[in-house]
N, C-alpha and C. Protein backbone atom coordinates (compact mmCIF):
# COMPACT_ATOMS: atom_id res chain seq x y z
N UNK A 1 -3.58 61.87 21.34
CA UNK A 1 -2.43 61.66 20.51
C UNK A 1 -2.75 62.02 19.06
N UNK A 2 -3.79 60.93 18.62
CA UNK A 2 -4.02 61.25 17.06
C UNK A 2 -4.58 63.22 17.05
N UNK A 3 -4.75 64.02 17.81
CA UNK A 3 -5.73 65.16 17.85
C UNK A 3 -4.02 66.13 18.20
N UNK A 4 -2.65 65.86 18.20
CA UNK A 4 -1.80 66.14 18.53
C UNK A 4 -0.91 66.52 17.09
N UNK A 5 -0.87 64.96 16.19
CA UNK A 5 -0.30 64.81 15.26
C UNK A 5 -0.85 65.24 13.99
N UNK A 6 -2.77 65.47 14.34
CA UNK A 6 -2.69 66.35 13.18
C UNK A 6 -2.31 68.04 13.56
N UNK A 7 -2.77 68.15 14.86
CA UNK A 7 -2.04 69.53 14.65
C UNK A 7 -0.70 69.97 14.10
N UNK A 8 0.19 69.32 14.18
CA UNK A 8 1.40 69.38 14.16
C UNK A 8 1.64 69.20 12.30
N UNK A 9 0.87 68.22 12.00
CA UNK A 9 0.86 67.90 10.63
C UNK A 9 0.45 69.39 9.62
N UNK A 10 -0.33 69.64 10.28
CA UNK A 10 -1.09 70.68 9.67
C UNK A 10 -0.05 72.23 9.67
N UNK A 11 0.65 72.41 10.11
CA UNK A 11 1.69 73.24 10.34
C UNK A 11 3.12 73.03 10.17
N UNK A 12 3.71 71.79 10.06
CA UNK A 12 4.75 71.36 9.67
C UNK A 12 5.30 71.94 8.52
N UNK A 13 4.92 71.82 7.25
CA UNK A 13 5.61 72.53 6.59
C UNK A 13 5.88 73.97 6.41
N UNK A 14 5.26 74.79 6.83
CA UNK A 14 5.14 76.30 7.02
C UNK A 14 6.63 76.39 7.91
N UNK A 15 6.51 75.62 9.18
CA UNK A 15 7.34 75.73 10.04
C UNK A 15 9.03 75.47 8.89
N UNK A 16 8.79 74.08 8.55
CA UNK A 16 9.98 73.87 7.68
C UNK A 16 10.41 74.57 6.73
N UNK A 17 9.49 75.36 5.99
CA UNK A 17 10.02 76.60 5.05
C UNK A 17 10.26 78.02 6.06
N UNK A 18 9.76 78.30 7.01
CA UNK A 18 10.56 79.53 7.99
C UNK A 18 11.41 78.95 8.27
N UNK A 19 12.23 77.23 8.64
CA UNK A 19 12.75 77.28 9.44
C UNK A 19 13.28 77.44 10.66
N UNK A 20 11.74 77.77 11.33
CA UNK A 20 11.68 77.87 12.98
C UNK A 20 10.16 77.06 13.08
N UNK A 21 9.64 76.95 14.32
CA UNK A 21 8.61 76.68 15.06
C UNK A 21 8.91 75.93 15.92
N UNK A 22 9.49 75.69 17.29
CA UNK A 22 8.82 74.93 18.06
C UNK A 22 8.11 74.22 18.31
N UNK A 23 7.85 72.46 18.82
CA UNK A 23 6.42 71.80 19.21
C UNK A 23 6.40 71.54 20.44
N UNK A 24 5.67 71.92 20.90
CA UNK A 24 6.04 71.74 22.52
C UNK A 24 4.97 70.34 22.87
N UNK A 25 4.72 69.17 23.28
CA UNK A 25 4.29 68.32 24.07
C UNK A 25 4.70 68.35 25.16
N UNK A 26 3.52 68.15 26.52
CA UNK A 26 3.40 68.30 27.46
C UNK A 26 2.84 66.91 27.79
N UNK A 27 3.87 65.53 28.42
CA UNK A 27 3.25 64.25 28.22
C UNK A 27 3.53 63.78 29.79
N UNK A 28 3.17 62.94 30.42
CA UNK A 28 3.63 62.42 31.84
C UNK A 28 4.39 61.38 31.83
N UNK A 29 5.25 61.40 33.30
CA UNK A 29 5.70 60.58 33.28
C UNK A 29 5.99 59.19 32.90
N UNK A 30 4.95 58.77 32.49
CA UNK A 30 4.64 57.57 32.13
C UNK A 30 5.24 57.07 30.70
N UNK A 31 5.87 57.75 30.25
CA UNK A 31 6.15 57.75 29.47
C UNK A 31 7.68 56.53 29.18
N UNK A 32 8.01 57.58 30.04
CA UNK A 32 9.35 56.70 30.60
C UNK A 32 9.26 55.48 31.27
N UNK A 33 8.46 55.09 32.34
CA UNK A 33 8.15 54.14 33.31
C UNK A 33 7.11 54.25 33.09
N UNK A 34 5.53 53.16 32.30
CA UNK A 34 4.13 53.08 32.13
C UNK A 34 4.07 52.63 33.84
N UNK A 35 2.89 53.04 33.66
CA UNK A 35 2.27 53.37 34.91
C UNK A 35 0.53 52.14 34.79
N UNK A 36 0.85 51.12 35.42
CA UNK A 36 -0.47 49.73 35.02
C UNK A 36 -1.75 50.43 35.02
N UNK A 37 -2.30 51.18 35.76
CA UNK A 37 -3.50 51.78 35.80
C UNK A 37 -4.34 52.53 34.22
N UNK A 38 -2.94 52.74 33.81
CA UNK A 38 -2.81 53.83 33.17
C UNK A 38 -3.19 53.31 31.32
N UNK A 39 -2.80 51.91 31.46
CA UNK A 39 -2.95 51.09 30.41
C UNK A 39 -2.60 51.78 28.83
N UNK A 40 -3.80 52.45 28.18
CA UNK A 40 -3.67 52.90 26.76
C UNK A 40 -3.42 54.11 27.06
N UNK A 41 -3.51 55.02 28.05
CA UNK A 41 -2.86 56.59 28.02
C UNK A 41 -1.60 56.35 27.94
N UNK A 42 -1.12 55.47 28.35
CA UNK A 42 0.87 54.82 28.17
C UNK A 42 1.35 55.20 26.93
N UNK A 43 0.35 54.20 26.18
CA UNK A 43 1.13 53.92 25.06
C UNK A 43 0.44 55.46 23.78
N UNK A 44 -0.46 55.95 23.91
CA UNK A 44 -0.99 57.39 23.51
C UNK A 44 0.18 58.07 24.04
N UNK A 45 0.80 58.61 24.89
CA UNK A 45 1.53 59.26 25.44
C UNK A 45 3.06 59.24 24.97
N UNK A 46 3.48 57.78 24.90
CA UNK A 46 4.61 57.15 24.06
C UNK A 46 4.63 57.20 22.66
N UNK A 47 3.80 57.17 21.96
CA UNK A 47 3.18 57.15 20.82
C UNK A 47 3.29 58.42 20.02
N UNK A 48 2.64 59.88 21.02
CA UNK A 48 3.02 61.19 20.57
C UNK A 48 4.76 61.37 21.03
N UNK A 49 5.46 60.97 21.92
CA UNK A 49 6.52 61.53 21.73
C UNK A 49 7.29 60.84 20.66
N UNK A 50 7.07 59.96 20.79
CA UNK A 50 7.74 58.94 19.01
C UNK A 50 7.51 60.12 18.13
N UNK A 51 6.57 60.38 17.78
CA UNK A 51 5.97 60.59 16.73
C UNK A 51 6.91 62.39 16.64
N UNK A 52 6.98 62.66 17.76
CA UNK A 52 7.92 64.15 17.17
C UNK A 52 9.26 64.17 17.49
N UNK A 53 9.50 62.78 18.67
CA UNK A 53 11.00 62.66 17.82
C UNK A 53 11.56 61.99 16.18
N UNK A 54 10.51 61.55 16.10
CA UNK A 54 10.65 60.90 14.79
C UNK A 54 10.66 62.28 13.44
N UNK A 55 9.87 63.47 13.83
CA UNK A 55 9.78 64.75 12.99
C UNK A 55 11.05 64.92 13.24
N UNK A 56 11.85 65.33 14.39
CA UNK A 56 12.67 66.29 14.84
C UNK A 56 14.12 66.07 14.43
């Protein structure tokens, strides 16, 4: 997650002055429905999509 948001950080404004870029995250299901096994990848996983709907 944190290895996600600086990428994204690090390119954000470039993107915002073209006015284009895409971020694509690729996160699992779990996101939606945590998954017990799965414990802190849950909330890492929940955590990055917050985090670029919160950009977007």
């Amino acid at each position: 997650m944190l290895t996600s948001i600086e990428m994204i950080k690090a390119v954000i404004d470039s993107m915002v002055g073209k006015k284009f870029g895409p971020v694509v995250n690729i996160t699992f299901g779990s996101v939606k429905s945590p998954i017990l096994e799965l414990g802190l990848s849950n909330g890492a996983r929940s955590g990055l999509t917050t985090f670029v709907a919160g950009i977007a």
